[in-house]
Protein backbone atom coordinates (compact mmCIF):
# COMPACT_ATOMS: atom_id res chain seq x y z
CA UNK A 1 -24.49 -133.43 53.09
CA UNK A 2 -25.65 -136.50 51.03
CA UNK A 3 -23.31 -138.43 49.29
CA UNK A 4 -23.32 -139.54 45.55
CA UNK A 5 -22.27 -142.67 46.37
CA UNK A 6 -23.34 -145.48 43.44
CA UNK A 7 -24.40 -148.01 45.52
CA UNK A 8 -26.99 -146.09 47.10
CA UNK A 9 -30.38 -146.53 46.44
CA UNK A 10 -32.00 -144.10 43.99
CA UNK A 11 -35.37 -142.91 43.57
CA UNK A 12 -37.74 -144.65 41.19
CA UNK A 13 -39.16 -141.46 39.76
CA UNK A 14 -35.91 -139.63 38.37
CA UNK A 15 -33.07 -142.63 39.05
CA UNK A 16 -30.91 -140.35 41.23
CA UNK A 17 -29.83 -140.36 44.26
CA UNK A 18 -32.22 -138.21 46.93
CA UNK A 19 -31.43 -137.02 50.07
CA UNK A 20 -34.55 -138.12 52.66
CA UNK A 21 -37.74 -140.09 52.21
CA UNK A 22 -40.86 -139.71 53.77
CA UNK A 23 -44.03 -141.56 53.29
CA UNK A 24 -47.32 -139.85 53.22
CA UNK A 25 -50.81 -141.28 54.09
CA UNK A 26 -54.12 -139.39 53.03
CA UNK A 27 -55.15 -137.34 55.75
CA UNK A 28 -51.76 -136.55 56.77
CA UNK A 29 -51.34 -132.96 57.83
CA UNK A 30 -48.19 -130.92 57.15
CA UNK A 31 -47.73 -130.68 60.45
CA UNK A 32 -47.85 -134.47 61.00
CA UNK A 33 -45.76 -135.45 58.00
CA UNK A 34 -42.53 -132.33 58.30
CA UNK A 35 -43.24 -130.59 61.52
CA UNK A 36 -42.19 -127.17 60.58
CA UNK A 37 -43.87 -124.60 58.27
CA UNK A 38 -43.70 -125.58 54.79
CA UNK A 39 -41.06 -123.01 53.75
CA UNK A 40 -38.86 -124.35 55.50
CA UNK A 41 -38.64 -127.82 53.87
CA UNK A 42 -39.50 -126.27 50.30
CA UNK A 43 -36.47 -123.78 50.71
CA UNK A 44 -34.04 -126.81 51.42
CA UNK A 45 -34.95 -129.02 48.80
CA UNK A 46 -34.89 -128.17 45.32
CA UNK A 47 -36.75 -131.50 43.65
CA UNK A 48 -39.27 -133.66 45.32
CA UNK A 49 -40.61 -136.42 43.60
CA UNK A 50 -43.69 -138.98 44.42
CA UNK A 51 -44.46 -142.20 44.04
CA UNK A 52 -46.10 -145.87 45.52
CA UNK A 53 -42.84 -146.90 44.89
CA UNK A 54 -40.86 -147.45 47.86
CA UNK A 55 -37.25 -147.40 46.89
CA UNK A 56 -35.95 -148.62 50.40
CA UNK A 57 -38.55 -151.52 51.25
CA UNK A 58 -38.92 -152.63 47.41
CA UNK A 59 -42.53 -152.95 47.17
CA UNK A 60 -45.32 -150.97 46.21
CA UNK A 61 -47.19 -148.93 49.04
CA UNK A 62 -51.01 -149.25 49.35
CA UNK A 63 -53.70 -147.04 47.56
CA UNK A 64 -53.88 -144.37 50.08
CA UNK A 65 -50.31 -144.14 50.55
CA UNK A 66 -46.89 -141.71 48.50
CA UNK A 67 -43.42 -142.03 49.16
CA UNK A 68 -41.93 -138.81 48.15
CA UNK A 69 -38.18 -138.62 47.61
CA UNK A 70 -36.59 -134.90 48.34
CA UNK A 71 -33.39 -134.37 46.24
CA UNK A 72 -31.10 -131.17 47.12
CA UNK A 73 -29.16 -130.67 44.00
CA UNK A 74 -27.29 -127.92 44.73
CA UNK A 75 -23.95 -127.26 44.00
CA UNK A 76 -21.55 -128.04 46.82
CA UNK A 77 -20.85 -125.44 49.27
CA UNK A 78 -24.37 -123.63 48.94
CA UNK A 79 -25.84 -123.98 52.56
């Protein structure tokens, strides 16, 4: 489970705190980018948000390229 923890780095789309980062390149497949069918990624996270904005590396990603932030905001106890 993710912790809430202040100090951790938060995504630049909402300001809170996400659970896993992946960045995307056009032409990516799903395949390529979660490696599992897409339900099961969209049934675990309830937010996703996209940006150039990397949060983690502090710079801005090229043209062709989205960092998307997944956030699970459920309440505790859930899975």
């Amino acid at each position: 489970m993710h912790s809430r923890d202040p100090d951790e780095t938060a995504c630049p789309v909402c300001g809170q705190p996400y659970d896993q980062r992946i960045v995307v390149e056009r032409g990516d497949r799903w395949a390529d980018v979660f490696g599992g069918p897409p339900f099961s990624v969209l049934s675990k996270y309830s937010r996703w948000c996209a940006s150039r904005m990397d949060a983690e590396e502090e710079r801005q990603r090229r043209e062709n390229e989205q960092v998307v932030y997944l956030h699970d905001d459920a309440p505790a106890g859930r899975r």
